[in-house]
N, C-alpha and C. Protein backbone atom coordinates (compact mmCIF):
# COMPACT_ATOMS: atom_id res chain seq x y z
N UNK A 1 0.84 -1.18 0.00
CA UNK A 1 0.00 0.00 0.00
C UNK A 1 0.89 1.24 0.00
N UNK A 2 0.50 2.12 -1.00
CA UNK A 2 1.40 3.28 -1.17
C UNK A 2 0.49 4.35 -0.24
N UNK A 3 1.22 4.75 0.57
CA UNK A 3 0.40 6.29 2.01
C UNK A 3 0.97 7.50 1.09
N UNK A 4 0.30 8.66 1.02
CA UNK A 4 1.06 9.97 0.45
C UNK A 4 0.53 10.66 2.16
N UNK A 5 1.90 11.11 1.69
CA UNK A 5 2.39 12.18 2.89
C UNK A 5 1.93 13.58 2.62
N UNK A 6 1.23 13.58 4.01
CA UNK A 6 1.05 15.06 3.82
C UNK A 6 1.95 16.04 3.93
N UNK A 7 1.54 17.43 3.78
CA UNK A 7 3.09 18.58 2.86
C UNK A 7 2.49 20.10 3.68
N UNK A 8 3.24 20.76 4.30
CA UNK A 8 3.18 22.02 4.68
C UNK A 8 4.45 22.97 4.10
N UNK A 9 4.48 23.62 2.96
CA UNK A 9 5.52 24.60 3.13
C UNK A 9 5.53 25.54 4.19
N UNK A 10 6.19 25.52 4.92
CA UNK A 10 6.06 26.59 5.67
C UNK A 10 7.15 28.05 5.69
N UNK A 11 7.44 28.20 4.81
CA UNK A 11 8.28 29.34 4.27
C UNK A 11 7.44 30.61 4.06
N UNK A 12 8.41 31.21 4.29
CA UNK A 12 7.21 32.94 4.10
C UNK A 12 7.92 33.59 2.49
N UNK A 13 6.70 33.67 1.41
CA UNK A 13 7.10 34.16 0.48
C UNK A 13 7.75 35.39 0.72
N UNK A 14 8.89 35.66 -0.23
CA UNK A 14 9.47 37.17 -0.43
C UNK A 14 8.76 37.69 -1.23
N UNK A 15 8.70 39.37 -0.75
CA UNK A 15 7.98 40.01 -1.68
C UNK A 15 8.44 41.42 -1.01
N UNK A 16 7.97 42.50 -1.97
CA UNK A 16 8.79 44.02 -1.55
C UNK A 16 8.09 44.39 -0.40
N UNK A 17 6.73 44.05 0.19
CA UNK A 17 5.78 44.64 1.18
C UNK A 17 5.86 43.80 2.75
N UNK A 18 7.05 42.22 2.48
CA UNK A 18 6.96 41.57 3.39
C UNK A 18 7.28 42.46 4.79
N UNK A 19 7.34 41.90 5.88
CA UNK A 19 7.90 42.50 7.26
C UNK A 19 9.30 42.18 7.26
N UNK A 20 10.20 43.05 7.75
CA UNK A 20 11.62 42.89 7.60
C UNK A 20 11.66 43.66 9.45
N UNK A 21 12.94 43.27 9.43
CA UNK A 21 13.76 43.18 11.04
C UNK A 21 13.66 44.97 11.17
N UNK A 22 13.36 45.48 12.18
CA UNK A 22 13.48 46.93 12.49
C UNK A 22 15.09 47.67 11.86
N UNK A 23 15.30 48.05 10.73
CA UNK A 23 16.25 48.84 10.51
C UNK A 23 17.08 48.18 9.28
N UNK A 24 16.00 47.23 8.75
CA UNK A 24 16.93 46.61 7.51
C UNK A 24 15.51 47.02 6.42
N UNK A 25 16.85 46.72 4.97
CA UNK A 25 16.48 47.57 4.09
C UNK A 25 14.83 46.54 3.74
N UNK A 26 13.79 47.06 3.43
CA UNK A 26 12.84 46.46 2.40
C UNK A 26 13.62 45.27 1.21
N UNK A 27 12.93 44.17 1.01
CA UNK A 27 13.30 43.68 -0.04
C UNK A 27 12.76 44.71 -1.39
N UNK A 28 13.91 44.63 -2.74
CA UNK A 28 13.59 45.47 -3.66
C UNK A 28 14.09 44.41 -5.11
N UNK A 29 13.50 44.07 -5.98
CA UNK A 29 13.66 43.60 -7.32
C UNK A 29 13.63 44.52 -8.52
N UNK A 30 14.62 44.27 -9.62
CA UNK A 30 14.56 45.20 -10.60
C UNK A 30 14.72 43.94 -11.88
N UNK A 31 13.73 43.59 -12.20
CA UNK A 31 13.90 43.12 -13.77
C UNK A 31 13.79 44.05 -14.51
N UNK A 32 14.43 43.12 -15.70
CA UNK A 32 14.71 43.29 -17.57
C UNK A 32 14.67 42.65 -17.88
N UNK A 33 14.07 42.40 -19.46
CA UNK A 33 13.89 41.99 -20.38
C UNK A 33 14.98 42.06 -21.91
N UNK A 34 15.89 41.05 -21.76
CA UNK A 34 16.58 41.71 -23.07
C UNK A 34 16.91 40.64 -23.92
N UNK A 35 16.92 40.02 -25.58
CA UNK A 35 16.92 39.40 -26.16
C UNK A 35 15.95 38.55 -25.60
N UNK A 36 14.74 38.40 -25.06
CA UNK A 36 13.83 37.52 -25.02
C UNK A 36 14.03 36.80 -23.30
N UNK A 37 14.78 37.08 -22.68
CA UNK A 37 15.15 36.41 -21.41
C UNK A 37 14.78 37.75 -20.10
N UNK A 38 14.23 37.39 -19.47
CA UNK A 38 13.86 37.59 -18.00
C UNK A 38 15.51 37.69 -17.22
N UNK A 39 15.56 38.98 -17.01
CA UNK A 39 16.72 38.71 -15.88
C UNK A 39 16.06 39.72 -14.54
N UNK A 40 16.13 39.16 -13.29
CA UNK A 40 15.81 39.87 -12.32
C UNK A 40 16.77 39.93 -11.36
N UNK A 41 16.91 41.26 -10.75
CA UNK A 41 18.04 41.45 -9.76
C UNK A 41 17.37 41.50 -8.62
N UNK A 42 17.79 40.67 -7.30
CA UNK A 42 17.02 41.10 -5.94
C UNK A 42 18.11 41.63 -5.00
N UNK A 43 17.37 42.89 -4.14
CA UNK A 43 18.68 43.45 -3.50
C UNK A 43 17.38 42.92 -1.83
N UNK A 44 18.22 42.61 -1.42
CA UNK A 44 17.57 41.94 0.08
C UNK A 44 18.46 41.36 1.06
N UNK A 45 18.11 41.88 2.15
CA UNK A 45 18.95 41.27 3.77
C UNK A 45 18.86 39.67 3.62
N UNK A 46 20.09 38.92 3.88
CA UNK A 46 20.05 37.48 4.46
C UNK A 46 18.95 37.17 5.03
N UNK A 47 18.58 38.55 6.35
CA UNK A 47 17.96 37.73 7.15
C UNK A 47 15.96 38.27 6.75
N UNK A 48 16.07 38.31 5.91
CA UNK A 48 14.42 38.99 5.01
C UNK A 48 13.85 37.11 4.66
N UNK A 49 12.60 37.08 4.83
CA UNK A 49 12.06 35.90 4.33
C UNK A 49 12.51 34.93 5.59
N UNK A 50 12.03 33.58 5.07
CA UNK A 50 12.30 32.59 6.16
C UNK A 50 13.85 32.10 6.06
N UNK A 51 14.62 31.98 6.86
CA UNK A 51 16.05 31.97 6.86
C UNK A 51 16.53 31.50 8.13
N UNK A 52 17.55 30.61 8.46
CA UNK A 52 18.40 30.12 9.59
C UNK A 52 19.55 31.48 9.62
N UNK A 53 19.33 31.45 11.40
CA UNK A 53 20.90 31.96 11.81
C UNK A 53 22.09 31.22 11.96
N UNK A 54 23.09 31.55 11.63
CA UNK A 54 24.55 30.65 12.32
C UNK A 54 24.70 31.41 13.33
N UNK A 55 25.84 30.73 14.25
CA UNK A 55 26.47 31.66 15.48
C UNK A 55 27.18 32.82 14.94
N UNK A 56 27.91 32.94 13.49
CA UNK A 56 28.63 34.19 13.16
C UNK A 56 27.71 35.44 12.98
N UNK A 57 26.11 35.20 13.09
CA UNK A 57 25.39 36.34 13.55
C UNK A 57 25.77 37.26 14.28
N UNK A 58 25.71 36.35 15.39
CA UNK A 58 26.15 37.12 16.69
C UNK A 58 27.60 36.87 17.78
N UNK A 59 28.31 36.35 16.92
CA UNK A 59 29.69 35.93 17.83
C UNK A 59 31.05 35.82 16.46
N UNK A 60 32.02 36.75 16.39
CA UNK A 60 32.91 37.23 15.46
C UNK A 60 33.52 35.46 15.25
N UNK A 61 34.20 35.46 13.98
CA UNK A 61 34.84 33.87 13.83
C UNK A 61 34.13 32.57 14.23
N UNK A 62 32.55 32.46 14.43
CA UNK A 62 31.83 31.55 14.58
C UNK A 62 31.63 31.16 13.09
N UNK A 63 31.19 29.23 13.65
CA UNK A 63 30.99 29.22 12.11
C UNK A 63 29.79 29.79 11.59
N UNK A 64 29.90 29.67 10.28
CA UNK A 64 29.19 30.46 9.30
C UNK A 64 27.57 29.94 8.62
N UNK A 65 26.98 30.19 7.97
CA UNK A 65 25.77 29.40 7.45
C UNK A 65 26.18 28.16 6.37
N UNK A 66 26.98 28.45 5.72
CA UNK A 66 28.17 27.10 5.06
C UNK A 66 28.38 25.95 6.00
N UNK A 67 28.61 26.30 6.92
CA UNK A 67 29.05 25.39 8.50
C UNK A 67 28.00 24.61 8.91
N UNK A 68 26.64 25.19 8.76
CA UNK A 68 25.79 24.46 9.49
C UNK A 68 25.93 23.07 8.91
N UNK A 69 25.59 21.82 9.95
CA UNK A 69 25.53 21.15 9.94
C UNK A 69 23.70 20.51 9.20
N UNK A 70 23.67 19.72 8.20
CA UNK A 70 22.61 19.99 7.71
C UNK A 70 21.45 19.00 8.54
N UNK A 71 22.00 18.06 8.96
CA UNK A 71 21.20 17.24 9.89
C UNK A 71 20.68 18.04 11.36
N UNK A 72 21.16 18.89 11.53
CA UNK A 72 20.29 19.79 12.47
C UNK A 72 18.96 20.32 12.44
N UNK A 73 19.23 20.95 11.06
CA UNK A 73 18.27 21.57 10.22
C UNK A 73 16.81 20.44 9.60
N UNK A 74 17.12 19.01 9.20
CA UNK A 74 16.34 18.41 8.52
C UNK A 74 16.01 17.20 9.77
N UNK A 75 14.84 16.53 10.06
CA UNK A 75 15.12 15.30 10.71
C UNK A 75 12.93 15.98 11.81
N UNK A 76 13.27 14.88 12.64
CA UNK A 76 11.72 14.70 13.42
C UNK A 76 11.84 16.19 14.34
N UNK A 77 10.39 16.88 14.29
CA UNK A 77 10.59 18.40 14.58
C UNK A 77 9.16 18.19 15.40
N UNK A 78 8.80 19.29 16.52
CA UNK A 78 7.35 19.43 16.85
C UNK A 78 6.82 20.77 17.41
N UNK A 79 6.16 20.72 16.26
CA UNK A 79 5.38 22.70 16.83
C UNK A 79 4.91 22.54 18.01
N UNK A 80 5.05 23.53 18.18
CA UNK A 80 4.25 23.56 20.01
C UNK A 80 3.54 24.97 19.68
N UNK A 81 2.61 25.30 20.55
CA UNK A 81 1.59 26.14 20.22
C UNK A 81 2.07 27.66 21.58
N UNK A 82 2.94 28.79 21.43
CA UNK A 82 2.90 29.37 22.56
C UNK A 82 1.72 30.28 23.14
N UNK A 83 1.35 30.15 24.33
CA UNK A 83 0.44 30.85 24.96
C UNK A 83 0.33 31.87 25.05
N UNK A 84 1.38 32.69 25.15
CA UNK A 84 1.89 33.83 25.13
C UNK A 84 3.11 34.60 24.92
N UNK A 85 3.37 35.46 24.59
CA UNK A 85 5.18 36.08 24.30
C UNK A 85 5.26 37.19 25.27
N UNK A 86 6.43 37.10 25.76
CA UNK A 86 7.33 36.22 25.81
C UNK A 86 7.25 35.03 26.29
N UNK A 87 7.95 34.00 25.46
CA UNK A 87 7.74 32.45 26.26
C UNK A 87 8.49 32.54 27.20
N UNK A 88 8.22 31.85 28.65
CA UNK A 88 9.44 31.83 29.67
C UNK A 88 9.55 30.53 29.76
N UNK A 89 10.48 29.66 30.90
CA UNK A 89 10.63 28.14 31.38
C UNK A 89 9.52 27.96 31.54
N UNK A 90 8.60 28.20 32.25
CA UNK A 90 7.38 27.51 32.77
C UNK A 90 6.61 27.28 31.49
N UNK A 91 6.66 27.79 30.59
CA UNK A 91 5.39 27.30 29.49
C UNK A 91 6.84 26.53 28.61
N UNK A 92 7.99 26.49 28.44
CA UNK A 92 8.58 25.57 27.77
C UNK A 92 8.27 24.24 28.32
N UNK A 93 8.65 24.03 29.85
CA UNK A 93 8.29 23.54 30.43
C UNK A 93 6.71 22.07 30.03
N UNK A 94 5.87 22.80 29.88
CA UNK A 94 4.95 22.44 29.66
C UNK A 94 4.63 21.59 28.22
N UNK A 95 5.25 21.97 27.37
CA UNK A 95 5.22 21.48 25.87
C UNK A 95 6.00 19.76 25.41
N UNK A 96 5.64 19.16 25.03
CA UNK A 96 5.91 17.82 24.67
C UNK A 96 6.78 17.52 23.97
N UNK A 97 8.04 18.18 24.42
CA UNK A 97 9.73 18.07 23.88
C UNK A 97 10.16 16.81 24.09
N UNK A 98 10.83 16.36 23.05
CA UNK A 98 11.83 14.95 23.26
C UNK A 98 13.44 15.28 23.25
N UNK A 99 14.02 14.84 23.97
CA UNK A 99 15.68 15.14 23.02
C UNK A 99 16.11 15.46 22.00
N UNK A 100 16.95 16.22 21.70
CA UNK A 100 17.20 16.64 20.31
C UNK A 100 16.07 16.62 19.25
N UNK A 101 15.06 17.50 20.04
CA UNK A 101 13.88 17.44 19.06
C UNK A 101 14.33 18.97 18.04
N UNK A 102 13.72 19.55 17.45
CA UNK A 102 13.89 20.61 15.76
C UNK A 102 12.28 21.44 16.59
N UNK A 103 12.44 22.47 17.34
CA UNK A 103 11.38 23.05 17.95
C UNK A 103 10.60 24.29 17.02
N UNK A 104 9.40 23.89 16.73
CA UNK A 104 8.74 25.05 15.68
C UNK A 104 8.18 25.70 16.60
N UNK A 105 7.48 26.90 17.14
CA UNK A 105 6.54 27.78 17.59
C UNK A 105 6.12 28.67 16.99
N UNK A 106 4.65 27.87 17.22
CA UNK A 106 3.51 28.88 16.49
C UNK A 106 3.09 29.66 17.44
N UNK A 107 3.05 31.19 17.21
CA UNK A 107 3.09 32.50 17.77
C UNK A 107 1.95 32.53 18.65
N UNK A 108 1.52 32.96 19.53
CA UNK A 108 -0.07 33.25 20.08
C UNK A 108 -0.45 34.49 19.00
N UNK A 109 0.05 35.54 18.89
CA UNK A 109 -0.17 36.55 18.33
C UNK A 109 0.98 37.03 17.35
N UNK A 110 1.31 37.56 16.36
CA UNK A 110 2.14 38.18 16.13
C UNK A 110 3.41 37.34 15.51
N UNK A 111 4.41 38.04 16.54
CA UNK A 111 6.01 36.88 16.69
C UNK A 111 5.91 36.79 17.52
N UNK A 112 7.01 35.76 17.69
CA UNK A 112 7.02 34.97 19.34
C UNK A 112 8.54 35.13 19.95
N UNK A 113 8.28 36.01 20.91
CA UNK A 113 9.80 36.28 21.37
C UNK A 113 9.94 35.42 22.30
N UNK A 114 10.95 35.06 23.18
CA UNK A 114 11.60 34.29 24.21
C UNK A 114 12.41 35.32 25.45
N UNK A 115 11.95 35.02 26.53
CA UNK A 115 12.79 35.45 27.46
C UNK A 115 14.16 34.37 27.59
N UNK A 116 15.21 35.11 28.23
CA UNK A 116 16.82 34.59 28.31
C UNK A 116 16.16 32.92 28.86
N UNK A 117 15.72 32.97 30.17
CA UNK A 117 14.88 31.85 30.90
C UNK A 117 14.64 30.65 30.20
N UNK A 118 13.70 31.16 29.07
CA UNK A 118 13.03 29.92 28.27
C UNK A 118 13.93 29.86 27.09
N UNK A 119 14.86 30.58 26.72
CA UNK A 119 16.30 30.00 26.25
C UNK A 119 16.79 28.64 26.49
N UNK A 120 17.17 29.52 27.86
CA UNK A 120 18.48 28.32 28.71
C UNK A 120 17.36 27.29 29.05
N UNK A 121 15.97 27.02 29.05
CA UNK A 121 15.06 25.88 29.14
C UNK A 121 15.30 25.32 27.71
N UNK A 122 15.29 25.88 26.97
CA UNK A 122 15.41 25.09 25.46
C UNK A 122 16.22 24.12 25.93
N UNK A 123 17.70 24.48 26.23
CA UNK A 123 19.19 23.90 26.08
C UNK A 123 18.70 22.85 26.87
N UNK A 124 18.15 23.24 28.11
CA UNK A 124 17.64 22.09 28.80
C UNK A 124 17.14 20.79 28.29
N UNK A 125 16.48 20.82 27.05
CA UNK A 125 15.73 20.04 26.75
C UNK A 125 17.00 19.35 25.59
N UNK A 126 17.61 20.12 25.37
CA UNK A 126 18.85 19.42 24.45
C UNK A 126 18.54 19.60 23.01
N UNK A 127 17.50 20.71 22.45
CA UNK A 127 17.20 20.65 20.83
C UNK A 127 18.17 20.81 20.16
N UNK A 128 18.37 20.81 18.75
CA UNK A 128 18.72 20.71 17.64
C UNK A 128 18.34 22.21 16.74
N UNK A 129 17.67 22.49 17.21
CA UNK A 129 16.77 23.81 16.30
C UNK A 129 15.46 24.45 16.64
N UNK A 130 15.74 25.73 16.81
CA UNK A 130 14.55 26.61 17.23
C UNK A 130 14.28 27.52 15.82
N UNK A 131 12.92 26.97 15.78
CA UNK A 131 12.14 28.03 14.72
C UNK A 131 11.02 28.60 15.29
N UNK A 132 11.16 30.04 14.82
CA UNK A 132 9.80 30.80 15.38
C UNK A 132 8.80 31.31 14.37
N UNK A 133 7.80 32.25 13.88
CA UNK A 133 6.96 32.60 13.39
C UNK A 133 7.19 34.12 14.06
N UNK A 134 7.17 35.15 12.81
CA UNK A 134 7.84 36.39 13.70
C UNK A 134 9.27 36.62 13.17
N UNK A 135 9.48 37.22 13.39
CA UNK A 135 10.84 37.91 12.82
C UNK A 135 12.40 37.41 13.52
N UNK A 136 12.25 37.22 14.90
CA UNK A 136 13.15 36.34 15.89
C UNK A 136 12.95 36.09 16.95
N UNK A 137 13.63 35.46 17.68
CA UNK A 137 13.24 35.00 19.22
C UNK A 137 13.68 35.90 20.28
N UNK A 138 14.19 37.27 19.99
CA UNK A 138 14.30 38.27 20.82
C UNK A 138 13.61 39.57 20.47
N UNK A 139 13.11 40.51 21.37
CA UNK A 139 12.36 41.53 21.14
C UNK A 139 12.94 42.52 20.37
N UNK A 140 11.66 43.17 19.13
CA UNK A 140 13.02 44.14 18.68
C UNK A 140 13.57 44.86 19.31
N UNK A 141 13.04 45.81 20.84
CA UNK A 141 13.78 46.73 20.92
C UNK A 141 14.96 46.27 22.29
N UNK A 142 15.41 45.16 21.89
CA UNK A 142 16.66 44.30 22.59
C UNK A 142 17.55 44.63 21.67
N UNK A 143 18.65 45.34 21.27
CA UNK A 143 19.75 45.19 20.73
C UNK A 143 21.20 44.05 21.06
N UNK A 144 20.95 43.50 22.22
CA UNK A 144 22.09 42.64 22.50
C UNK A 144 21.42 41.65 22.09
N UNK A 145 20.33 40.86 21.41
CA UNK A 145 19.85 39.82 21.21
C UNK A 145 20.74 38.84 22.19
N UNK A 146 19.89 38.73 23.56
CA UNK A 146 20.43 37.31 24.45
C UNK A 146 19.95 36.26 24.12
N UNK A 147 18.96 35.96 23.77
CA UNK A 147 18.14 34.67 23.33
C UNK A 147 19.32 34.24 21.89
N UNK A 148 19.20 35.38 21.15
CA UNK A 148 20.32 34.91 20.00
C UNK A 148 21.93 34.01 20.55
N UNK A 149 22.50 34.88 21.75
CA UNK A 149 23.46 34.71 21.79
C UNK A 149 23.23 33.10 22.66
N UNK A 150 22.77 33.16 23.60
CA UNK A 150 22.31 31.75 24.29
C UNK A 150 22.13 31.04 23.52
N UNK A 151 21.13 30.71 22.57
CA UNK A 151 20.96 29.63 21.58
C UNK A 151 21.99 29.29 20.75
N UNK A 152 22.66 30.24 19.95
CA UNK A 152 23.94 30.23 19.09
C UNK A 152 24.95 30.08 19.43
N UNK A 153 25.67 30.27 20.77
CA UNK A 153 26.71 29.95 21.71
C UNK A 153 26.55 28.47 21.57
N UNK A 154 25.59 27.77 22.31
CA UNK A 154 25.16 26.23 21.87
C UNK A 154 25.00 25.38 21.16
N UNK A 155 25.43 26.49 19.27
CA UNK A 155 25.31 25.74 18.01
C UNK A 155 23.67 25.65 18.26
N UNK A 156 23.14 25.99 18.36
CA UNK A 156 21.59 25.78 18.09
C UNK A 156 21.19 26.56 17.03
N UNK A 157 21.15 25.94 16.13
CA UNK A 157 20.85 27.27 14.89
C UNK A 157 19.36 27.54 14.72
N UNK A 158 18.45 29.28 14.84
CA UNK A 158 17.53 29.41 14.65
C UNK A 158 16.90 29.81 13.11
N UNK A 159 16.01 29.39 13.10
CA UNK A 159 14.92 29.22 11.70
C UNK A 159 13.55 30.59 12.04
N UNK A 160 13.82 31.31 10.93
CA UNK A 160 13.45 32.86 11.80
C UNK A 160 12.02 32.80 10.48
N UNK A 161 11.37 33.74 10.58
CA UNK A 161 10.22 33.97 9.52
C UNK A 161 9.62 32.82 8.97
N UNK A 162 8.83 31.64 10.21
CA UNK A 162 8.40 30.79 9.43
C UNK A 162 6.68 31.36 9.36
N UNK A 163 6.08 30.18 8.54
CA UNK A 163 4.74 30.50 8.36
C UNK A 163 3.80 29.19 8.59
N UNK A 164 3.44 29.19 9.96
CA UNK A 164 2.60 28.12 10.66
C UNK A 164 1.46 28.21 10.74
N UNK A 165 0.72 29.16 10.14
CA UNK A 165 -0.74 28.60 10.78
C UNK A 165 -1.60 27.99 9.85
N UNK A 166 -1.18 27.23 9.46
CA UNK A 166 -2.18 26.26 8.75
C UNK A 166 -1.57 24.96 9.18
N UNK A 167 -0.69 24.81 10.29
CA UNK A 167 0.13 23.72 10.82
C UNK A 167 -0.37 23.38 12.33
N UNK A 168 -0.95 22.30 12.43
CA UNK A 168 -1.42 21.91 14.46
C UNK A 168 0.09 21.67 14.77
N UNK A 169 0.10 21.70 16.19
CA UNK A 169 0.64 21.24 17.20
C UNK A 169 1.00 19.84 16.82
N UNK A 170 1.80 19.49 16.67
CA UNK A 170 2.25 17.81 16.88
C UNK A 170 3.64 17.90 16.60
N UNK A 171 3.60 16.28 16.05
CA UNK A 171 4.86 16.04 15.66
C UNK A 171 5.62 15.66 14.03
N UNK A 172 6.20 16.21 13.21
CA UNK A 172 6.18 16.31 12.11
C UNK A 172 8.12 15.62 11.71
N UNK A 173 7.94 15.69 10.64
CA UNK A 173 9.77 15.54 9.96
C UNK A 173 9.71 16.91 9.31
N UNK A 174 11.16 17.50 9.58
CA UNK A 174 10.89 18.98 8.71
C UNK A 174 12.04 18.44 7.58
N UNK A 175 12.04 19.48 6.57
CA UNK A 175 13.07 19.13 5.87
C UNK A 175 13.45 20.85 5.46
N UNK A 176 14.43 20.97 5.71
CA UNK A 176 15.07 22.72 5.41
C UNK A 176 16.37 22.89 5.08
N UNK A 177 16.81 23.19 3.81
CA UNK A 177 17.80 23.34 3.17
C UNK A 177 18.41 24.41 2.95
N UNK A 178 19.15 25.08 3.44
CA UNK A 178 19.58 26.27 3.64
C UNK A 178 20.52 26.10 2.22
N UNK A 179 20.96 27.47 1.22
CA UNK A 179 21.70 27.40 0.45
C UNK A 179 23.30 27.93 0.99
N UNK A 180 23.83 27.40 0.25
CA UNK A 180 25.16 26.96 0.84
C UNK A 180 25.79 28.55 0.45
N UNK A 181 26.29 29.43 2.06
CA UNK A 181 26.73 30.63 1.77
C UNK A 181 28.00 30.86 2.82
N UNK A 182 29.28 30.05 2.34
CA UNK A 182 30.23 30.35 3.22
C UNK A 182 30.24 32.00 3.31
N UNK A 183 31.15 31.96 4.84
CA UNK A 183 31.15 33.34 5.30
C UNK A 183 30.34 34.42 5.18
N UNK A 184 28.95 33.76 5.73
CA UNK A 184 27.77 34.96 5.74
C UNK A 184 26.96 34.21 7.17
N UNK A 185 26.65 35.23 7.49
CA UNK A 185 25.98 34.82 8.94
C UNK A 185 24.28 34.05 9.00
N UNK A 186 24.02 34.18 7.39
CA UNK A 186 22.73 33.76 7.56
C UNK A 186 22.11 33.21 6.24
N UNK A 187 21.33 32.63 6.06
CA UNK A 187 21.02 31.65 4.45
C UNK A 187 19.63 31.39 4.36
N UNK A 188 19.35 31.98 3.59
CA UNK A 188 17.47 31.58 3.20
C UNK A 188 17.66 30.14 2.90
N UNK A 189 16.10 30.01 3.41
CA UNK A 189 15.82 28.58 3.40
C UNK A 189 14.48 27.99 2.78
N UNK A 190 14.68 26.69 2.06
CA UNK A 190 12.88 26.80 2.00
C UNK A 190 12.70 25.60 2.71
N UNK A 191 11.56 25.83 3.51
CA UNK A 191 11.20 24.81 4.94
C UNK A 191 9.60 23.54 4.32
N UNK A 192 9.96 23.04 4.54
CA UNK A 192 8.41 21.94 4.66
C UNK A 192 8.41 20.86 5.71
N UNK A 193 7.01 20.76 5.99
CA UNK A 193 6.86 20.22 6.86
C UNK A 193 5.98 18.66 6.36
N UNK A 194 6.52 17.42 6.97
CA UNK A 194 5.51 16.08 6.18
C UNK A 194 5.06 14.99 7.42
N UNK A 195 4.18 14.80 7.18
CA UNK A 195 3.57 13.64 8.44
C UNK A 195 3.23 12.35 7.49
């Protein structure tokens, strides 16, 4: 008996009107047309659209988005639904984490930020990968991004601008392929999700 698997992209299309990080440029495209061929130029932040961080985000001579390890990124993952933002320990706490599980969170509202707390609860739990819905797992008007640095200190690479709500709570295989960008701190990705 052949089963078909069900399919969630969960990637956030690019487009010039998307939401971008407080103080980065708009995505902007300029096609032409010449001898019959389509050429389009896109000028856009790494971190615009759905995209993984490396630690060289936020820590000088860390490795890079080239570096990531790709089995981090791809393998058994489970959204958890947050109650509220900021998430702290006590509602990580609460959610149906396994070891080295690939952690999605779908936003209550909005994005879903993280206090330092429900960070260092992640590590606790020993994941592989934090993805949020929302722009990142720290508030914008945090400039030291600690949640960044906590998670990425740990090699935990985060999966930023996903698009979950047409996705329950459970447990899924993700598959996310970041394109291969030595010495850049960050790499669009396109994400799906299959049960």
């Amino acid at each position: 008996m052949i089963r078909s698997a069900r399919t969630w992209d969960i990637s956030m299309p690019i487009t010039e009107s998307m939401p971008v990080y407080p103080g980065d440029p708009s995505p902007g495209f300029t096609t032409s047309l010449a001898d019959g061929v389509t050429l389009t130029i896109a000028h856009l932040s790494l971190h615009a659209g759905t995209h993984v961080d490396a630690p060289l985000h936020v820590f000088p001579d860390a490795p890079d988005a080239g570096q990531l390890p790709w089995m981090r990124l791809c393998g058994p993952a489970c959204v958890v639904q947050a109650k509220s933002s900021p998430v702290d320990a006590d509602q990580v706490g609460c959610w149906p984490l396994r070891d080295r599980d690939r952690v999605l969170v779908r936003a209550a509202t909005g994005g879903c930020v993280f206090t330092a707390d429900g960070a260092r609860a992640l590590l606790g739990r020993d994941i592989l990968l934090l993805g949020v819905e929302g722009l990142g797992p720290d508030k914008d008007d945090d400039p030291g991004l600690p949640v960044h640095r906590i998670l990425l200190s740990a090699s935990v690479p985060l999966l930023e601008n996903l698009c979950l709500r047409d996705v329950l709570p459970g447990r899924y295989l993700l598959t996310c392929l970041g394109l291969p960008l030595p010495g850049r701190e960050a790499a669009w990705v396109r994400a799906v999700l299959s049960c």
